[in-house]
Protein backbone atom coordinates (compact mmCIF):
# COMPACT_ATOMS: atom_id res chain seq x y z
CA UNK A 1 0.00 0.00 0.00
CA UNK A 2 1.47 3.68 -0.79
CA UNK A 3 2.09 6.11 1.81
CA UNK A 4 -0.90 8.34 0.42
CA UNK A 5 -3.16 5.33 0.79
CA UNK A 6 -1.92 4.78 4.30
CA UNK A 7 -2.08 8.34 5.31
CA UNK A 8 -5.53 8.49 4.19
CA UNK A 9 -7.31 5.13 5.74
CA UNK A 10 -5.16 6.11 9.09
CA UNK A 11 -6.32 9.40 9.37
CA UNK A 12 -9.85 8.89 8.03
CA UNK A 13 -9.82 5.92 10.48
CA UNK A 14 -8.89 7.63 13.16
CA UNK A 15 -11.44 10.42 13.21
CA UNK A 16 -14.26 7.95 12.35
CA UNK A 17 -12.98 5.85 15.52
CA UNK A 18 -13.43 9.14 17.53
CA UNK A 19 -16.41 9.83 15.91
CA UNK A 20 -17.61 6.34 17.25
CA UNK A 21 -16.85 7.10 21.14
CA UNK A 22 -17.85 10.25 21.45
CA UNK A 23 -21.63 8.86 19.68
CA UNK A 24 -21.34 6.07 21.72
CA UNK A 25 -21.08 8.46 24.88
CA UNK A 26 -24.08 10.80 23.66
CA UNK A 27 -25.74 7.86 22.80
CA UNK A 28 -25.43 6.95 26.79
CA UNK A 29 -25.67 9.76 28.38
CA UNK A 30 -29.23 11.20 26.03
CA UNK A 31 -30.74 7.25 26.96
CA UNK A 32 -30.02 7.37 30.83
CA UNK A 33 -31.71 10.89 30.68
CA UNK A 34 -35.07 10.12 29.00
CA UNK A 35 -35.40 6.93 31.08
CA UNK A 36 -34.95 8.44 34.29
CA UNK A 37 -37.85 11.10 33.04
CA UNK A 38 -39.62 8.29 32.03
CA UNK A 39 -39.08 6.81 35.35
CA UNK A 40 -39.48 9.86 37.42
CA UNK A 41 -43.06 10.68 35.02
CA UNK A 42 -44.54 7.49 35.98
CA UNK A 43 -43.73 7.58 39.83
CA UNK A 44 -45.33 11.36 39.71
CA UNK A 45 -48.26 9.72 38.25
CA UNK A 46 -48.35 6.86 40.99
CA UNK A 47 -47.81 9.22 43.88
CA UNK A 48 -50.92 11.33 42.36
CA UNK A 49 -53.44 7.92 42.17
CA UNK A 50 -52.11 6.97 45.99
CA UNK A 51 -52.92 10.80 47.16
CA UNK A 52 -56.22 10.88 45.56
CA UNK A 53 -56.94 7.33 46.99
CA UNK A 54 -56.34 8.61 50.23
CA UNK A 55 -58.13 11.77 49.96
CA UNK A 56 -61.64 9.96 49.13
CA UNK A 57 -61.77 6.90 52.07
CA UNK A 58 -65.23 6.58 51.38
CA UNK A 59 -65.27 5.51 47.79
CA UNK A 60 -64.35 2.32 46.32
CA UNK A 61 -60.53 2.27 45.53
CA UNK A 62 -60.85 -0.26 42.91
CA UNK A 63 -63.51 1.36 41.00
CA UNK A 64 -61.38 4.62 41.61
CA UNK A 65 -57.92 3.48 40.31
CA UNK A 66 -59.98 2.13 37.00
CA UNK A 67 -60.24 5.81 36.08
CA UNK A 68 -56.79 6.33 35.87
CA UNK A 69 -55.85 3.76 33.41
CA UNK A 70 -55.78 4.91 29.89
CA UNK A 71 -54.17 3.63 26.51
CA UNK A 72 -51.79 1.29 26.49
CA UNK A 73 -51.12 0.87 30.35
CA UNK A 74 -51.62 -0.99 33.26
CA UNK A 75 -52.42 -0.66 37.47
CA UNK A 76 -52.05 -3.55 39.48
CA UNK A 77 -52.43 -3.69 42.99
CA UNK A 78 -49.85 -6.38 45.36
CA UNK A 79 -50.28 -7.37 48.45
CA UNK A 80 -47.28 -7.29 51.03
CA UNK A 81 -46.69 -10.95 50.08
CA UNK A 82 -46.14 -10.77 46.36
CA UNK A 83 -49.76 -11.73 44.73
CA UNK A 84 -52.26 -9.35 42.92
CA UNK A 85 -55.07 -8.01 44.34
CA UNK A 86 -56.17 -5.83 41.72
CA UNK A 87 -55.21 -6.09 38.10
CA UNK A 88 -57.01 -3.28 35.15
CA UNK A 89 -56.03 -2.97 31.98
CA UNK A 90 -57.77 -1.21 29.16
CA UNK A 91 -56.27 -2.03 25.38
CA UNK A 92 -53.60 -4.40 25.96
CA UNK A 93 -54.61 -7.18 28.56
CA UNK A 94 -51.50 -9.04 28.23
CA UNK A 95 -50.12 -6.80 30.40
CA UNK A 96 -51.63 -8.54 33.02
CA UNK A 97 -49.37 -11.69 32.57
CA UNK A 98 -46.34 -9.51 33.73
CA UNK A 99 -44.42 -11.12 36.24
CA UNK A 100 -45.44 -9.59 39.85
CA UNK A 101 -42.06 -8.27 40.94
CA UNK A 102 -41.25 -8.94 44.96
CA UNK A 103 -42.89 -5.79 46.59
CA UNK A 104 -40.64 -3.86 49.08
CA UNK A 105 -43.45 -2.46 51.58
CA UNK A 106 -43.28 1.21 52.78
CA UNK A 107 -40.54 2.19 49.98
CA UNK A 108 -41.04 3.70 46.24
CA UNK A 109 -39.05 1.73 43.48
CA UNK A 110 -38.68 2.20 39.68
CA UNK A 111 -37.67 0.35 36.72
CA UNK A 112 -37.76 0.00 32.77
CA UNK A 113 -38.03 -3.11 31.12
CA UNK A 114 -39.24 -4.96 27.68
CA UNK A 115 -41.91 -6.89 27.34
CA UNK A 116 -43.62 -7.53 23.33
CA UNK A 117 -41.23 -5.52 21.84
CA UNK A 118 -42.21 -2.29 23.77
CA UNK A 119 -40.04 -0.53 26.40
CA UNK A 120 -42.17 0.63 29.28
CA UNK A 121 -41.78 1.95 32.91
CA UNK A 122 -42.57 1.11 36.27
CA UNK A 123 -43.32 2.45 39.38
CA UNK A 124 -44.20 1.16 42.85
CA UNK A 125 -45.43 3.24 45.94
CA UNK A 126 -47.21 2.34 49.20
CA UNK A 127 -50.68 2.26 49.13
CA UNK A 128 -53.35 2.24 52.13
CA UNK A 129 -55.83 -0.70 50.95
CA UNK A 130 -58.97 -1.59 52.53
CA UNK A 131 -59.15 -2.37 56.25
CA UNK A 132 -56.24 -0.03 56.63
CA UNK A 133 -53.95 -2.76 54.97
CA UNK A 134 -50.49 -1.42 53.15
CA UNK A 135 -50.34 -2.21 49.87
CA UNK A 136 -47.82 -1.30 46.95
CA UNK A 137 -49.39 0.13 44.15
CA UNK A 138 -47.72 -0.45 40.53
CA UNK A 139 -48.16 1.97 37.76
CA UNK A 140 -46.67 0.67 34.45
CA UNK A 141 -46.98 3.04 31.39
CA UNK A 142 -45.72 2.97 28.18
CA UNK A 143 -42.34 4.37 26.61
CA UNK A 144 -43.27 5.71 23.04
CA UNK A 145 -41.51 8.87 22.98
CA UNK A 146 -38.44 7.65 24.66
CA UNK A 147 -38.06 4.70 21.63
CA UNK A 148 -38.99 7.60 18.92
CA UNK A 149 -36.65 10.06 20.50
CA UNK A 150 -33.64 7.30 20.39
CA UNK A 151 -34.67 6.48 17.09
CA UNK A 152 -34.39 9.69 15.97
CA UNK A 153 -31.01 10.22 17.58
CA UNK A 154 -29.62 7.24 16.35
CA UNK A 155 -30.57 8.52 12.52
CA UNK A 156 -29.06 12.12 13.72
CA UNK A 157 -26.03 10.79 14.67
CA UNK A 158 -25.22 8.56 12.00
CA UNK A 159 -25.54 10.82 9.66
CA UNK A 160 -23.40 13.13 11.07
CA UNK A 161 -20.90 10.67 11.52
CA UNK A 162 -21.25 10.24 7.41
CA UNK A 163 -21.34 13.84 6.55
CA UNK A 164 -18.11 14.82 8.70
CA UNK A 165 -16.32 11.18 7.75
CA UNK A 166 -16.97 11.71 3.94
CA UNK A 167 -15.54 15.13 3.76
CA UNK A 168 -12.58 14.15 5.83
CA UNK A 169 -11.64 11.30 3.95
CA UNK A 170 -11.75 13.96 0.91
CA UNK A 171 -9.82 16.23 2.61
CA UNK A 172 -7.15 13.55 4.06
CA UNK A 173 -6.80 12.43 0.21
CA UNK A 174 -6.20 16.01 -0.97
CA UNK A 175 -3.99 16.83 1.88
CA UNK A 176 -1.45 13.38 1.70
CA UNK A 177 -0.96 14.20 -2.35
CA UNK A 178 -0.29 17.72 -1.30
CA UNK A 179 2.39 16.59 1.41
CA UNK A 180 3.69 13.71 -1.27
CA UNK A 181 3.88 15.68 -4.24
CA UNK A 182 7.55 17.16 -2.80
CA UNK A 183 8.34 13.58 -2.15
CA UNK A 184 7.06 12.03 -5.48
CA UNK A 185 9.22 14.59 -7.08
CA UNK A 186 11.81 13.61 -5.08
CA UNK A 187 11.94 10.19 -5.64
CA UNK A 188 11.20 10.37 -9.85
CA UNK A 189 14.22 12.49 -9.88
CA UNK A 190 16.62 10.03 -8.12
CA UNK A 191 15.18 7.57 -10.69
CA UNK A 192 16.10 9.63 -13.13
CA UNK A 193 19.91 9.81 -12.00
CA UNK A 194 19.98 6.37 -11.14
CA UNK A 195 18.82 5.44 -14.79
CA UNK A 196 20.52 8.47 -16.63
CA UNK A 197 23.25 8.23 -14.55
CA UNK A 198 23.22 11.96 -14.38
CA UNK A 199 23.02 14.92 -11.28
CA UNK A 200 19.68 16.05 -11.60
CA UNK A 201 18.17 18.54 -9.02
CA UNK A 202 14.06 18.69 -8.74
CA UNK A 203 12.57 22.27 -9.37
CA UNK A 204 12.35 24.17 -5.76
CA UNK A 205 8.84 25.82 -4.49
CA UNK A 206 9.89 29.21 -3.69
CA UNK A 207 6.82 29.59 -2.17
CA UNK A 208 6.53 27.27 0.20
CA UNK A 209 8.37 27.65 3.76
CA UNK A 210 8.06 24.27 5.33
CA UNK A 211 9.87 20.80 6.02
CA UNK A 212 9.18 19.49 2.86
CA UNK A 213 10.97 22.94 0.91
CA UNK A 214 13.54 22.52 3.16
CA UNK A 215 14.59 19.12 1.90
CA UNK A 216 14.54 19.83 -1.70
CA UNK A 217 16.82 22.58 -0.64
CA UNK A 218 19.14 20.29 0.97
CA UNK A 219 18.69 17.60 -2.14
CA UNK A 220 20.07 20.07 -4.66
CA UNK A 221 22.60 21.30 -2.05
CA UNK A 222 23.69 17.51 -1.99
CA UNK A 223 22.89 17.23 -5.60
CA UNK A 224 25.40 20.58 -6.06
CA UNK A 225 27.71 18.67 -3.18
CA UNK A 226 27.88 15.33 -5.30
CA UNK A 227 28.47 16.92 -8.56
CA UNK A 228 31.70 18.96 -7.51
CA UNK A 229 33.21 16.13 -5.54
CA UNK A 230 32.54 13.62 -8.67
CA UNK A 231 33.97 16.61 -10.55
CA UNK A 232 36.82 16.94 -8.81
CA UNK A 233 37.53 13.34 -8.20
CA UNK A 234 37.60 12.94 -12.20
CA UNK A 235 39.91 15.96 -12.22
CA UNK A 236 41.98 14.26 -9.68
CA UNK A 237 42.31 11.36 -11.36
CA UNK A 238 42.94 12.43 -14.82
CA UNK A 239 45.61 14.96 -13.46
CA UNK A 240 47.14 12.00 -11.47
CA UNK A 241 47.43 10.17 -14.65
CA UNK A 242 48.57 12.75 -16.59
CA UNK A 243 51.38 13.84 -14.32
CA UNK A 244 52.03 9.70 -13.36
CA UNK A 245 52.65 9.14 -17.23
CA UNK A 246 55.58 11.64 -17.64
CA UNK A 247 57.88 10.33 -15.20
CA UNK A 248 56.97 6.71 -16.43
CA UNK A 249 57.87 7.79 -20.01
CA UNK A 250 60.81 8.80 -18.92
CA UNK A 251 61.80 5.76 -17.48
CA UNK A 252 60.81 3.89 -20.45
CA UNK A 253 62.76 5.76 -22.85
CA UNK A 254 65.82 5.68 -20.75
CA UNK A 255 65.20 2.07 -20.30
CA UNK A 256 64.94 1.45 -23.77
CA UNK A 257 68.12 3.63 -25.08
CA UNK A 258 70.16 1.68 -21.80
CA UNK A 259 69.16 -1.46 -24.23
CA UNK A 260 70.49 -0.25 -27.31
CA UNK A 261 73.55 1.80 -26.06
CA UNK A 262 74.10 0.83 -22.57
CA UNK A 263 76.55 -1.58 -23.30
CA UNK A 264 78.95 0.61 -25.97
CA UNK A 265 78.65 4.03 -23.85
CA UNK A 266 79.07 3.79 -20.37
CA UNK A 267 78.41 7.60 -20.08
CA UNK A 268 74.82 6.51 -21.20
CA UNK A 269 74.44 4.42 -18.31
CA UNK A 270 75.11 7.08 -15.84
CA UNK A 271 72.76 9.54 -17.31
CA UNK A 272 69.91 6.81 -17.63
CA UNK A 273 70.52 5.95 -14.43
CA UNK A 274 70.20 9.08 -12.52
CA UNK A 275 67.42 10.15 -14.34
CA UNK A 276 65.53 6.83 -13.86
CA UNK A 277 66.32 7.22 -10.51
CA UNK A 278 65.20 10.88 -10.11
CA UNK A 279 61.95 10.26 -11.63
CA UNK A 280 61.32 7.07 -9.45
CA UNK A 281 61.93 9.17 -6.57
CA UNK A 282 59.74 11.96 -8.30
CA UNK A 283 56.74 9.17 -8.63
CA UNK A 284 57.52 8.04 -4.93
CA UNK A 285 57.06 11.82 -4.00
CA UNK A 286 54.30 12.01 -5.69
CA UNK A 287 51.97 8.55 -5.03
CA UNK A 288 52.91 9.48 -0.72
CA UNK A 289 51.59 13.06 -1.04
CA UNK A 290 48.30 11.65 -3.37
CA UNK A 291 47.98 9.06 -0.65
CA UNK A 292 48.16 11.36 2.48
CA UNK A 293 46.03 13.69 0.84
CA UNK A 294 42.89 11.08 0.31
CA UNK A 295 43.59 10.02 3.51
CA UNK A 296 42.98 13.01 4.75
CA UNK A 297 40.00 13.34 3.42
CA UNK A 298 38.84 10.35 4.42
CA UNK A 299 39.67 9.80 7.98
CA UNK A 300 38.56 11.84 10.88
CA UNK A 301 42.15 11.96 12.99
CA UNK A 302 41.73 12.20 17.06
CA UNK A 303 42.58 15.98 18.30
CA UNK A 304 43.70 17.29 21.54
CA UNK A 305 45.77 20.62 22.92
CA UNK A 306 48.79 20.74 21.05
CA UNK A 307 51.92 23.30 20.31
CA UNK A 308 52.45 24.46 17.40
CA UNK A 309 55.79 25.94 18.31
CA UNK A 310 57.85 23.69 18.84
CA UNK A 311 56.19 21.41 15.90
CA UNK A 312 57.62 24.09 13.26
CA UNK A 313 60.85 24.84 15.27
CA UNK A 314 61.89 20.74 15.34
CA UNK A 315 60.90 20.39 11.71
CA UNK A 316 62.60 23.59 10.88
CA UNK A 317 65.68 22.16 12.66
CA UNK A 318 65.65 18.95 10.15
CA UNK A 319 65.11 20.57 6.61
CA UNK A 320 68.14 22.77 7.74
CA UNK A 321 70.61 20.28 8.26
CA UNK A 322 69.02 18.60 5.22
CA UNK A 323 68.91 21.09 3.09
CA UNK A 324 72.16 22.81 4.92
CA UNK A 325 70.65 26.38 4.30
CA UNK A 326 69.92 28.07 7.62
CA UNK A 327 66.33 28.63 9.04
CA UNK A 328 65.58 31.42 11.14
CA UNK A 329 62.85 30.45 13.89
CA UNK A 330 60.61 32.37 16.32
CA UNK A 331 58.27 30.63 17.93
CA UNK A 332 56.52 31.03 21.04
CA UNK A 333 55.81 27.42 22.41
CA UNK A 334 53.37 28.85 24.91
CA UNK A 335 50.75 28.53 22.04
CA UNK A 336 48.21 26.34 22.00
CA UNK A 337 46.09 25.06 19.15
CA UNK A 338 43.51 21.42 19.29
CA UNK A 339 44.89 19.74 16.77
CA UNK A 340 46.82 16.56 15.83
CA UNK A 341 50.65 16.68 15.59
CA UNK A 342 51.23 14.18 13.23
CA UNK A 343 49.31 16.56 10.47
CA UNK A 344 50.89 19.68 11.83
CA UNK A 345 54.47 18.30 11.64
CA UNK A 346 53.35 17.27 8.34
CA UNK A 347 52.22 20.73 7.84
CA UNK A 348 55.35 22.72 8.41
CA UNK A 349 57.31 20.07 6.81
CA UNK A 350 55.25 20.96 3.16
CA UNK A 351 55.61 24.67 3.80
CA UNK A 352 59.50 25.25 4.73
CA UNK A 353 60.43 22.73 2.15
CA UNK A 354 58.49 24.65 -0.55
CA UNK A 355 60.32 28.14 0.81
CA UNK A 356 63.71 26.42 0.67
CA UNK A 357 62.78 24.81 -2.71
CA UNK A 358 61.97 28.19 -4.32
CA UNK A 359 64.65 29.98 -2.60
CA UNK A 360 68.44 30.63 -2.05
CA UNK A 361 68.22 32.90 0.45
CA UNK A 362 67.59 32.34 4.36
CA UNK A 363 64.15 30.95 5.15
CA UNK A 364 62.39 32.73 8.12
CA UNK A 365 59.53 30.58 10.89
CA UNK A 366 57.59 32.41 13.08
CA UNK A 367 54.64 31.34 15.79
CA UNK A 368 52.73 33.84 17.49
CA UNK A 369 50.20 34.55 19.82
CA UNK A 370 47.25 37.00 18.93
CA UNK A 371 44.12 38.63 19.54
CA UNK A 372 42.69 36.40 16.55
CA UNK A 373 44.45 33.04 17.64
CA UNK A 374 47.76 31.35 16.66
CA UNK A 375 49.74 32.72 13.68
CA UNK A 376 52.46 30.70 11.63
CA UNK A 377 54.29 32.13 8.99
CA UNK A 378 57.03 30.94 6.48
CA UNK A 379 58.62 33.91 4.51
CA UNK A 380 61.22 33.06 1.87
CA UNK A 381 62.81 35.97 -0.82
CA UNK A 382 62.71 33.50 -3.36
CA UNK A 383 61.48 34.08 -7.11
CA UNK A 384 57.59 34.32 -5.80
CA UNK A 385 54.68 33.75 -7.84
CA UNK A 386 52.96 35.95 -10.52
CA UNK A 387 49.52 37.71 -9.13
CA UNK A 388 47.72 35.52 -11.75
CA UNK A 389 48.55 32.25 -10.01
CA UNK A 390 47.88 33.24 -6.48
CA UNK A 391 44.13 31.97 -6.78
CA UNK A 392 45.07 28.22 -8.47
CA UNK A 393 48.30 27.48 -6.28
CA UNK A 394 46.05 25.36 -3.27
CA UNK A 395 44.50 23.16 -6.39
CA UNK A 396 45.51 19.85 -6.88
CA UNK A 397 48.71 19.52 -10.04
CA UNK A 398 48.56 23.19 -10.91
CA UNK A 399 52.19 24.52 -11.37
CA UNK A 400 53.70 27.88 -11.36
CA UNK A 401 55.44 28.02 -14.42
CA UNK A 402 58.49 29.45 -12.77
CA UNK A 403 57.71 28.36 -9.76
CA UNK A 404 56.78 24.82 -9.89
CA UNK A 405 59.37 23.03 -12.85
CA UNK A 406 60.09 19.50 -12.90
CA UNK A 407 63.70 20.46 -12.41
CA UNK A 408 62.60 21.19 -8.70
CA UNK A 409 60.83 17.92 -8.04
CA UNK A 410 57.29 19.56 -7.36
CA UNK A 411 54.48 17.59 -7.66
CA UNK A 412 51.84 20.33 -7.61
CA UNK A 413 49.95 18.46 -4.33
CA UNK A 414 51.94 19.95 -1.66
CA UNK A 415 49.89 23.39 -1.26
CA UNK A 416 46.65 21.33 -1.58
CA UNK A 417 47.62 19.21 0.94
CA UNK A 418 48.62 21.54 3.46
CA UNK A 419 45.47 23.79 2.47
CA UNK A 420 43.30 20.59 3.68
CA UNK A 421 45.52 19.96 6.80
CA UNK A 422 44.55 23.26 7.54
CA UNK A 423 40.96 23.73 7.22
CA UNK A 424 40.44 19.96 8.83
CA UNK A 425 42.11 22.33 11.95
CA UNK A 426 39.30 24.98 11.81
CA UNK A 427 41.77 27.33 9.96
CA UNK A 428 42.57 29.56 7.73
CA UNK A 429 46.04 29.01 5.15
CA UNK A 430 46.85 32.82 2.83
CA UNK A 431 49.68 33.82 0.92
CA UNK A 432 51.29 36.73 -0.57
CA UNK A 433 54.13 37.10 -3.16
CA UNK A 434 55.62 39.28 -5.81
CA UNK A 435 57.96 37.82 -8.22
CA UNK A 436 61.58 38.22 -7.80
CA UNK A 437 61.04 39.60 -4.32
CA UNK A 438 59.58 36.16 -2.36
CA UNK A 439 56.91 34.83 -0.55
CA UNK A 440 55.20 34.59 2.32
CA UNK A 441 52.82 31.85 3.78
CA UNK A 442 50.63 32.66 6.70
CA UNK A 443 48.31 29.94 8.35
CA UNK A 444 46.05 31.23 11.33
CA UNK A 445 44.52 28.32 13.87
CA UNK A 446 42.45 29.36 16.83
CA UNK A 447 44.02 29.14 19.87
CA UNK A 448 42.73 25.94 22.38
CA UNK A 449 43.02 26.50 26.82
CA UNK A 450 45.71 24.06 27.29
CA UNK A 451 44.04 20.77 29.11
């Protein structure tokens, strides 16, 4: 069954089940009333026929009570031990084969009960009889307007039941295709990509303001989200293999001419040699970073108070005696950042190697406290970069063209990976160069109450 079908029969059901109880309780509550006037009418009309029986001692009380009976009723006289004394009856003398109820002397009593079909009412009062004998006297009197006026609100009732249940169930209809319709759209469009294989968003309601508008919103926001990641994950991949097949056609060729002159000209050898071996380092460079970088998309990493300072001061330390070009460091290792070390070490590592790639001159480190959080900077007065490339230099591959040359071993995924190091750190990563004068990266975390 479809949601629109169960929406429908559960709400219509529900009302019409509510419906039910609360007729049910009217039903009750209008029946209890009319038989207790019924009740209380007929012991009013016994109390009258005792009270005029004892206000005329002289005249025959049998003779007397006849008077009384009219239309289909019945007065019946019972001794105190249960058997009738006097019986009269007018149309309908079967209402003399009644039962005689036990009598309860001195006290009134009342009661409703069926007999042929007919409802009718009761009533029993004390009664001074001849030779100053107590009595009960029974008046029973039939219920006509209590049946019609049940009838009538059984009739009432049911069809108001029908007239509110019909338009409801209308209205429930109406309203679950209304509430669908965002949904149906929904789903035909994911059809749609899953058969066209395509990123299809569903037209947004600009009018509407509620749940429903809000998650078409957030499907083409995914839709948008899914796009540019499948996007960029086909850029990544066809700039991987792009920039993978150079190096390995350099191997191959060097390969091949180390088969056809590798054995006459040793010089050949050498040459092949070191350049197969640069570029295999080159690829090995290259596959690591690629690898870190997914996997830092891809796995949360656990965080906790950490210093920055002394992350970029060791790791400064190392690419100087590597390098053996000398790094000037200032950093203030009260500073305190939430982070994870192993990405910040990785961090400074991709930034001061770029400065002394790019430069021949002294490297400068800095960390600093500030009213905006934790500063690190790398300056270098290298070659810089062109105010053209400054936008592109965090994407994945792209290469300064004086910058970035194979000559220098770059891969083009350091900046992206320390740009995504970054941000997975809550900050911010900005540079600024001018060519021929150097440049200067600048990554600001905010600063964590040491634990």
């Amino acid at each position: 069954m479809k949601l629109a079908q169960r929406m429908t029969l559960y709400s219509t059901g529900l009302l019409l089940l509510i419906l039910i109880v609360v007729n049910i309780g009217i039903y009750l509550v209008f029946q209890q009333n009319l038989m207790e006037g019924e009740q209380n009418r007929t012991l009013e009309q016994a109390r009258t026929m005792t009270e005029a029986v004892s206000s005329q001692p002289d005249q025959n009380p049998a003779s007397f009570l006849e008077s009384y009976v009219s239309g289909d009723s019945m007065i019946r006289v019972i001794s105190p031990e249960g058997s009738s004394l006097l019986t009269v009856t007018t149309q309908n003398t079967e209402l003399a084969t009644i039962p005689v109820t036990d009598p309860q002397p001195g006290r009134e009593e009342t009661r409703v009960f069926e007999f042929a079909g007919s409802s009718y009412a009761a009533a029993q009062v004390p009664l001074l009889w001849e030779e100053g004998a107590v009595v009960t006297l029974e008046v029973t009197e039939p219920m006509p307007m209590y049946e019609e006026t049940l009838q009538i609100l059984r009739f009432v009732l049911i069809l108001a039941t029908a007239v509110i249940v019909l338009p409801s169930f209308l209205a429930a209809r109406s309203l679950s295709r209304f509430v669908l319709r965002p949904v149906q759209a929904l789903v035909a469009t994911m059809k749609q990509i899953e058969e066209q294989g395509t990123f299809k968003k569903i037209e947004p309601d600009t009018k509407r303001k509620d749940e429903l508008a809000d998650m078409g919103r957030t499907f083409n926001h995914m839709i948008d989200l899914l796009r540019e990641n499948y996007e960029k994950q086909q850029q990544f991949v066809s700039d991987a293999s792009h920039e993978l097949k150079t190096p390995l056609t350099v191997i191959d060729s060097y390969a091949q001419l180390l088969k056809r002159r590798g054995r006459d000209k040793p010089e050949v050898v050498d040459e092949a040699v070191e350049a197969i071996s640069s570029e295999a380092q080159r690829m090995k460079e290259m596959t690591n970073q690629m690898l870190a970088l997914a996997s830092g998309e891809n796995r949360a990493v656990e965080k906790e108070p950490v210093r920055p300072g002394p992350v970029f001061a060791d790791t400064a330390r190392q690419l100087s005696v590597a390098y053996s070009r000398p790094v000037h460091v200032d950093a203030d290792e009260t500073a305190v950042i939430k982070g994870n070390e192993l990405q910040l070490k990785q961090l400074a590592y991709l930034l001061i190697e770029n400065a002394l790639k790019y430069s021949s001159e002294d490297v400068s480190v800095s960390v600093k406290r500030g009213a905006d959080g934790v500063t690190c900077t790398v300056t270098d007065k290298g070659i810089g970069i062109a105010e053209e490339d400054l936008p592109y230099i965090f994407d994945r591959f792209y290469r300064v063209d004086k910058a970035r040359t194979r000559a220098s071993g770059g891969t083009g995924l350091g900046l992206s990976i320390a740009k995504e190091i970054t941000e997975s750190h809550e900050g911010r990563i900005h540079v600024e160069s001018k060519l021929e004068q150097g440049t200067t990266f600048t990554v600001l975390f905010p600063e964590e109450e040491e634990a």
